[in-house]
PDB file of N, CA and C in Angstrom:
ATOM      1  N   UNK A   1      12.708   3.256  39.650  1.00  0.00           N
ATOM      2  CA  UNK A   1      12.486   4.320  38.690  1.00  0.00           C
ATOM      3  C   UNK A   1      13.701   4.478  37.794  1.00  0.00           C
ATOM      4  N   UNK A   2      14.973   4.313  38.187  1.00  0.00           N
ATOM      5  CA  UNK A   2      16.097   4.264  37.291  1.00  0.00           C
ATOM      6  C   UNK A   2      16.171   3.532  36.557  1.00  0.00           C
ATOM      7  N   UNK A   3      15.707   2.514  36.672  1.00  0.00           N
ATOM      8  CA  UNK A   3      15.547   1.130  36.017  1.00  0.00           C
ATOM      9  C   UNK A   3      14.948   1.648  35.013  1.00  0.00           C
ATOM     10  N   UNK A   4      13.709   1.984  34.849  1.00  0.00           N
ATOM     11  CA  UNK A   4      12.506   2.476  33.652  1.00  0.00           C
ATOM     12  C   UNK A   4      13.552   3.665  33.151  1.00  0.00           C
ATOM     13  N   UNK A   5      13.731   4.535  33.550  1.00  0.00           N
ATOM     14  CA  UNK A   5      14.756   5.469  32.660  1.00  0.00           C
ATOM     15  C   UNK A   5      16.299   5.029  31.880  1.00  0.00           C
ATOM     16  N   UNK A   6      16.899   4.033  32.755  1.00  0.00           N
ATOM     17  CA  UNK A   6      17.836   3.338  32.127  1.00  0.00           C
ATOM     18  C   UNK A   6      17.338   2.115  30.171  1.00  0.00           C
ATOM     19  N   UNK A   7      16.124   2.215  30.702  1.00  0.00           N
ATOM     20  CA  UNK A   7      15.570   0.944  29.990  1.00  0.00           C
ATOM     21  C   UNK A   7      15.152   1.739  28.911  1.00  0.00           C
ATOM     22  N   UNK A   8      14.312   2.895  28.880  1.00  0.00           N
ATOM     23  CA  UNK A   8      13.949   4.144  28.036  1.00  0.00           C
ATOM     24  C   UNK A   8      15.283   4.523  27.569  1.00  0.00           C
ATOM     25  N   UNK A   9      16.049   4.872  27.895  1.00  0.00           N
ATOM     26  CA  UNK A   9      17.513   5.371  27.478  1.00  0.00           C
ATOM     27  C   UNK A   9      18.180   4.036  26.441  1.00  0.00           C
ATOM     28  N   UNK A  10      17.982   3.119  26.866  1.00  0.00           N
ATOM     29  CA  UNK A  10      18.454   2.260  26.284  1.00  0.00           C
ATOM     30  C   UNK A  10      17.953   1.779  24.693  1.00  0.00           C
ATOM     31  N   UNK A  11      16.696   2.012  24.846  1.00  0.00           N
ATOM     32  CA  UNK A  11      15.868   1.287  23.776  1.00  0.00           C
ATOM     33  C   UNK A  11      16.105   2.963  22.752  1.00  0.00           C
ATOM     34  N   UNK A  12      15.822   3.900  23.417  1.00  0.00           N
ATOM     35  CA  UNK A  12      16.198   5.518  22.177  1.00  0.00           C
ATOM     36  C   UNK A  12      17.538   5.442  21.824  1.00  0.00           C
ATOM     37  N   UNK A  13      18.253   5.037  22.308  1.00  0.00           N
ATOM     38  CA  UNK A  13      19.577   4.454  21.507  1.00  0.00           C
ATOM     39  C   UNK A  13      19.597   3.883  20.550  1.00  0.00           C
ATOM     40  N   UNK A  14      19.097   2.828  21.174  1.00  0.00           N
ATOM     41  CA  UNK A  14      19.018   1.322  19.774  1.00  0.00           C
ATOM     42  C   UNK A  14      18.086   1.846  18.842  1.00  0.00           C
ATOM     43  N   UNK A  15      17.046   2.458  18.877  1.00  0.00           N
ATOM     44  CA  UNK A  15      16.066   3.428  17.955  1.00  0.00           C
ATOM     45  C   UNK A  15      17.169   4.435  16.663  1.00  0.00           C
ATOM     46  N   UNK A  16      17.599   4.682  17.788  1.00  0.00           N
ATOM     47  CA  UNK A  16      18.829   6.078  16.822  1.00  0.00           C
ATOM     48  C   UNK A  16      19.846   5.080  16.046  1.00  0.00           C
ATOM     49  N   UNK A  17      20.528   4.103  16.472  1.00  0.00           N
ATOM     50  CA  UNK A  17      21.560   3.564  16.250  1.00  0.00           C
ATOM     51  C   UNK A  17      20.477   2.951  14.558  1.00  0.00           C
ATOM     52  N   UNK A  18      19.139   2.102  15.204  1.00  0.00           N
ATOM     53  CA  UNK A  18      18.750   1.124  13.909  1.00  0.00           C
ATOM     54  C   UNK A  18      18.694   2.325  12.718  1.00  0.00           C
ATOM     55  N   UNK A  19      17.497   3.642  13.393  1.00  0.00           N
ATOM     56  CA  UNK A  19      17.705   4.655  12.257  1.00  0.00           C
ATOM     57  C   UNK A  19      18.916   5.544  11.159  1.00  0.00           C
ATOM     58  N   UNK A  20      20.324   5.091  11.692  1.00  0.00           N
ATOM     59  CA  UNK A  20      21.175   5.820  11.466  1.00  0.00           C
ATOM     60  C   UNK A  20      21.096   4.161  10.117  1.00  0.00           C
ATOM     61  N   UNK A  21      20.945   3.189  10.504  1.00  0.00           N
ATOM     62  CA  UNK A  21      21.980   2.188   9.763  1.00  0.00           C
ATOM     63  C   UNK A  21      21.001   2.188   8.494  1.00  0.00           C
ATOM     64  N   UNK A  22      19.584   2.024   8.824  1.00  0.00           N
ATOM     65  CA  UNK A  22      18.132   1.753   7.667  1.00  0.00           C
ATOM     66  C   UNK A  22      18.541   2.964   6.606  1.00  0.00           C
ATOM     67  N   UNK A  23      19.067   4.421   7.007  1.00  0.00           N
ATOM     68  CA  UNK A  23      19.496   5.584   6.429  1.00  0.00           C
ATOM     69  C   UNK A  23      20.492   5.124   5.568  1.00  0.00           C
ATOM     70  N   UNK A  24      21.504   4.955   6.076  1.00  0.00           N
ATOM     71  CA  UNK A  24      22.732   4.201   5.150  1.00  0.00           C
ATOM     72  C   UNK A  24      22.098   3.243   4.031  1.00  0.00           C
ATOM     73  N   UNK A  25      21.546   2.471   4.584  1.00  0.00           N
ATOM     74  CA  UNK A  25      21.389   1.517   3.642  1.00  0.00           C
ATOM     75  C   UNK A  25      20.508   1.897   2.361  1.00  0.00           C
ATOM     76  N   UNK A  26      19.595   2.859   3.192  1.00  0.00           N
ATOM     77  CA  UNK A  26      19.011   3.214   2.233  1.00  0.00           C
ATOM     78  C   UNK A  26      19.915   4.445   0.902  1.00  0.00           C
ATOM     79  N   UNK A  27      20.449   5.092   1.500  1.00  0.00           N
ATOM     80  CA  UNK A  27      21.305   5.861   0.832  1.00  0.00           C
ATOM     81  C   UNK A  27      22.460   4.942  -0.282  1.00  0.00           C
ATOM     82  N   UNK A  28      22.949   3.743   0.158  1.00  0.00           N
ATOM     83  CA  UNK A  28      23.680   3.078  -0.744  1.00  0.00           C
ATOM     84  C   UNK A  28      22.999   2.393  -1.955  1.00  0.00           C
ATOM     85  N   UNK A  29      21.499   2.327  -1.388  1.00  0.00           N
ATOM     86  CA  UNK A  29      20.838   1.411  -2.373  1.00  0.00           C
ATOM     87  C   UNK A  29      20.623   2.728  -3.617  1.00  0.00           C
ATOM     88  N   UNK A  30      19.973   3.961  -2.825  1.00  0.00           N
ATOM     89  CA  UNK A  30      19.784   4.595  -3.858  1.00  0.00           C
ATOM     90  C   UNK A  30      20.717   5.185  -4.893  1.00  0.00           C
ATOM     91  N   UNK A  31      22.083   5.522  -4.309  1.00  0.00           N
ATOM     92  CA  UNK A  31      23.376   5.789  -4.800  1.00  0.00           C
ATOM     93  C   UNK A  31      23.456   4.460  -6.267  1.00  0.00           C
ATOM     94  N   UNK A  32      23.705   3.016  -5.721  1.00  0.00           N
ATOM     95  CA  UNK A  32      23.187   2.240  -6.561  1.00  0.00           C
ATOM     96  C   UNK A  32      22.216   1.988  -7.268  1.00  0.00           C
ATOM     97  N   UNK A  33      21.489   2.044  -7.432  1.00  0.00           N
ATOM     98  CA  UNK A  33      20.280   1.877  -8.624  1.00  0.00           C
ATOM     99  C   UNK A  33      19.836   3.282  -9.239  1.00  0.00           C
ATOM    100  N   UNK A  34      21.126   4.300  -8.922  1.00  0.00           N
ATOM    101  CA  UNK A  34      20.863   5.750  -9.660  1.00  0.00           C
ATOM    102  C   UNK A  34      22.030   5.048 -10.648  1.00  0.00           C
ATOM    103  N   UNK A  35      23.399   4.751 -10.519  1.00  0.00           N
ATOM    104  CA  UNK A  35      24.097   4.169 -11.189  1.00  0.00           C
ATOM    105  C   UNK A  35      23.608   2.960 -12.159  1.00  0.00           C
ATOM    106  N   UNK A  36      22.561   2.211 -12.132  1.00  0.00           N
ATOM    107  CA  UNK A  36      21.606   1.535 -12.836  1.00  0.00           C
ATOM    108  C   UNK A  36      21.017   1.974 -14.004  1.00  0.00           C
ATOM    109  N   UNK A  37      20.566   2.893 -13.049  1.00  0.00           N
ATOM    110  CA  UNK A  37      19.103   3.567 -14.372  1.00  0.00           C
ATOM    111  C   UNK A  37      19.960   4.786 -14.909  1.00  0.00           C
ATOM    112  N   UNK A  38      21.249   4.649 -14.771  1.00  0.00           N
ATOM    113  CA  UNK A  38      22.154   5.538 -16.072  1.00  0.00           C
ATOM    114  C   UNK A  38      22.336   5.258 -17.074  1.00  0.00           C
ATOM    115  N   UNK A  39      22.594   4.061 -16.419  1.00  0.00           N
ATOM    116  CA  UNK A  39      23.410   2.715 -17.745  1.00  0.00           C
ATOM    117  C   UNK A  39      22.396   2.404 -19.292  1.00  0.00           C
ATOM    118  N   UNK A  40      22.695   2.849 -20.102  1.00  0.00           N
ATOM    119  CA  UNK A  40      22.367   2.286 -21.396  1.00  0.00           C
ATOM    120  C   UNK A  40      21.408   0.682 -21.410  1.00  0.00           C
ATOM    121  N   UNK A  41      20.195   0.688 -21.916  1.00  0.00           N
ATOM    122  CA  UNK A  41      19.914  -0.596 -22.305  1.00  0.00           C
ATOM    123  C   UNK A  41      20.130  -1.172 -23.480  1.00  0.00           C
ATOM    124  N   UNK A  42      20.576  -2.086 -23.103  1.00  0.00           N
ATOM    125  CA  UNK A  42      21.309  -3.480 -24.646  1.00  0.00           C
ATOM    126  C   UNK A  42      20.180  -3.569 -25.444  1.00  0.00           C
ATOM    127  N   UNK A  43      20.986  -3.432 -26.494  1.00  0.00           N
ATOM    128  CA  UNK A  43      20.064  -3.687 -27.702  1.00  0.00           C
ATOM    129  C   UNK A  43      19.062  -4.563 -27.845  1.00  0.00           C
ATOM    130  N   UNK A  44      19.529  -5.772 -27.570  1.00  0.00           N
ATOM    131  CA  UNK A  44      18.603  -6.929 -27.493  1.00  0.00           C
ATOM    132  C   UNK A  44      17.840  -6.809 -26.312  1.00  0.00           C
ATOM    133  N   UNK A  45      17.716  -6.059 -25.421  1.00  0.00           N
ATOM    134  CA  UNK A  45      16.424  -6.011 -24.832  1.00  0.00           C
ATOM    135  C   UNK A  45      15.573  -5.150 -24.833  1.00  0.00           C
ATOM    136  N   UNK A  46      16.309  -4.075 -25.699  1.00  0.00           N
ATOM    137  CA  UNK A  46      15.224  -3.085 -27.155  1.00  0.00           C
ATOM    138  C   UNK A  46      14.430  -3.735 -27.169  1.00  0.00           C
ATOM    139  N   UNK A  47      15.227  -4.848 -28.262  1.00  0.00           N
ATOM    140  CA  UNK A  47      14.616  -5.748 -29.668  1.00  0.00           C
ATOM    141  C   UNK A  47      13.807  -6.266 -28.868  1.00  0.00           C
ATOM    142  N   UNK A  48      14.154  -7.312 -27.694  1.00  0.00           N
ATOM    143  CA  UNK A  48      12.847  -8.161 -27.163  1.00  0.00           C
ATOM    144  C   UNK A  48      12.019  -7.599 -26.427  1.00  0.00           C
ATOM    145  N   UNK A  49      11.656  -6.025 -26.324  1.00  0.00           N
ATOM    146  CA  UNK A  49      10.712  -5.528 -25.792  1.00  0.00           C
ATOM    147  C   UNK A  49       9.753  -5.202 -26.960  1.00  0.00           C
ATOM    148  N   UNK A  50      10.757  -4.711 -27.795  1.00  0.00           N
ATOM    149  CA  UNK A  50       9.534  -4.561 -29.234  1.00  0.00           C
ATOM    150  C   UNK A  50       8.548  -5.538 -29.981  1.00  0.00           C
ATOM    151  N   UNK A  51       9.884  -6.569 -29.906  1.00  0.00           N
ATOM    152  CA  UNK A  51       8.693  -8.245 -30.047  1.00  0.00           C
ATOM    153  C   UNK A  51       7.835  -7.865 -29.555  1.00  0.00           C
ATOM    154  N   UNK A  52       7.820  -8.223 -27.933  1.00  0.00           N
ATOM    155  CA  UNK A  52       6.592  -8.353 -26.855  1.00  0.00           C
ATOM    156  C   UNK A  52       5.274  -7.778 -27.535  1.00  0.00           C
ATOM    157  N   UNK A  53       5.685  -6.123 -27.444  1.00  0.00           N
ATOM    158  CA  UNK A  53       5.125  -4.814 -27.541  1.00  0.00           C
ATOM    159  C   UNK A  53       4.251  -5.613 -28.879  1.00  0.00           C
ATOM    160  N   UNK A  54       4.501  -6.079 -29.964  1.00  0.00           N
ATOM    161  CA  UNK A  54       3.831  -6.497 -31.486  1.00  0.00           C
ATOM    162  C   UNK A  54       3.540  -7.428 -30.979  1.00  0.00           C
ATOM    163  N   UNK A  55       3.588  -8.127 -30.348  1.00  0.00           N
ATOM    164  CA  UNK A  55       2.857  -9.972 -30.025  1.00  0.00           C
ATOM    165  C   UNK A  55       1.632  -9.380 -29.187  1.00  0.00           C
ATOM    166  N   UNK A  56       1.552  -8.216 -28.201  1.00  0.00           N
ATOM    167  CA  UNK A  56       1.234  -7.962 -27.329  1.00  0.00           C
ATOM    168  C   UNK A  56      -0.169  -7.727 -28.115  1.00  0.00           C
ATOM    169  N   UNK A  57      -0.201  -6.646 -29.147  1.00  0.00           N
ATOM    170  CA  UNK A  57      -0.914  -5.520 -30.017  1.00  0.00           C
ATOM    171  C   UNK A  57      -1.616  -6.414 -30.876  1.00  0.00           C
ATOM    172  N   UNK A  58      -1.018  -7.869 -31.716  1.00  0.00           N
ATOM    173  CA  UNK A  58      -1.553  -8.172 -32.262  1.00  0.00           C
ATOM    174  C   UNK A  58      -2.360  -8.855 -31.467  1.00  0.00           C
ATOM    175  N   UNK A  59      -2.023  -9.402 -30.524  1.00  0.00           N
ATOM    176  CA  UNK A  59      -3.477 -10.359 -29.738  1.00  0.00           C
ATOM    177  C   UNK A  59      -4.484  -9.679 -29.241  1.00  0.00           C
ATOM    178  N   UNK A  60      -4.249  -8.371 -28.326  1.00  0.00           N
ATOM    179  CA  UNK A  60      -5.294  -7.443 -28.521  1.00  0.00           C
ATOM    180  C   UNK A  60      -6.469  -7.195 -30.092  1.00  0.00           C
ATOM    181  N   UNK A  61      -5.489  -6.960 -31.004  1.00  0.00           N
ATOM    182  CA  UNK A  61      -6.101  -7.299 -32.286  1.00  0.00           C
ATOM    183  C   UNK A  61      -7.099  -8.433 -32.743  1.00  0.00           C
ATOM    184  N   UNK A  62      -6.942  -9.458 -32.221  1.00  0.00           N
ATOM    185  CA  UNK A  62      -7.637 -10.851 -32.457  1.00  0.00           C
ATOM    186  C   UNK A  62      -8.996 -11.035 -31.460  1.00  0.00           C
ATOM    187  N   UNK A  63      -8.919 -10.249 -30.619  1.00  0.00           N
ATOM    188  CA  UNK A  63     -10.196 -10.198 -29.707  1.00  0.00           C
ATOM    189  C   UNK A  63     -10.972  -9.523 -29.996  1.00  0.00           C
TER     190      UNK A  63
END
């Protein structure tokens, strides 16, 4: 019976321990890609979205 409680004890550890780290990680990622989606987009990928956006519209157009 100690055995099964040692083994239960063991595995809610490693449970807590994986949940503490998936938390972190997740917290750094979001910390990072908030620092992302601050950042200014470059001009030129304005410009080459607006292309798209008119290449996009006119082929819709042609159908």
């Amino acid at each position: 019976m100690s055995d099964v409680t040692d083994s239960n004890l063991r595995r809610t550890r490693r449970e807590s321990v994986e949940e503490d780290i998936h938390s972190r990680i997740g917290t750094k990622l979001k910390s990072y890609y908030d620092d992302v989606l601050s950042q200014p987009v470059p001009d030129r990928f304005t410009e080459l979205l607006r292309r798209l956006d008119e290449q996009a519209d006119s082929a819709e157009g042609k159908r």
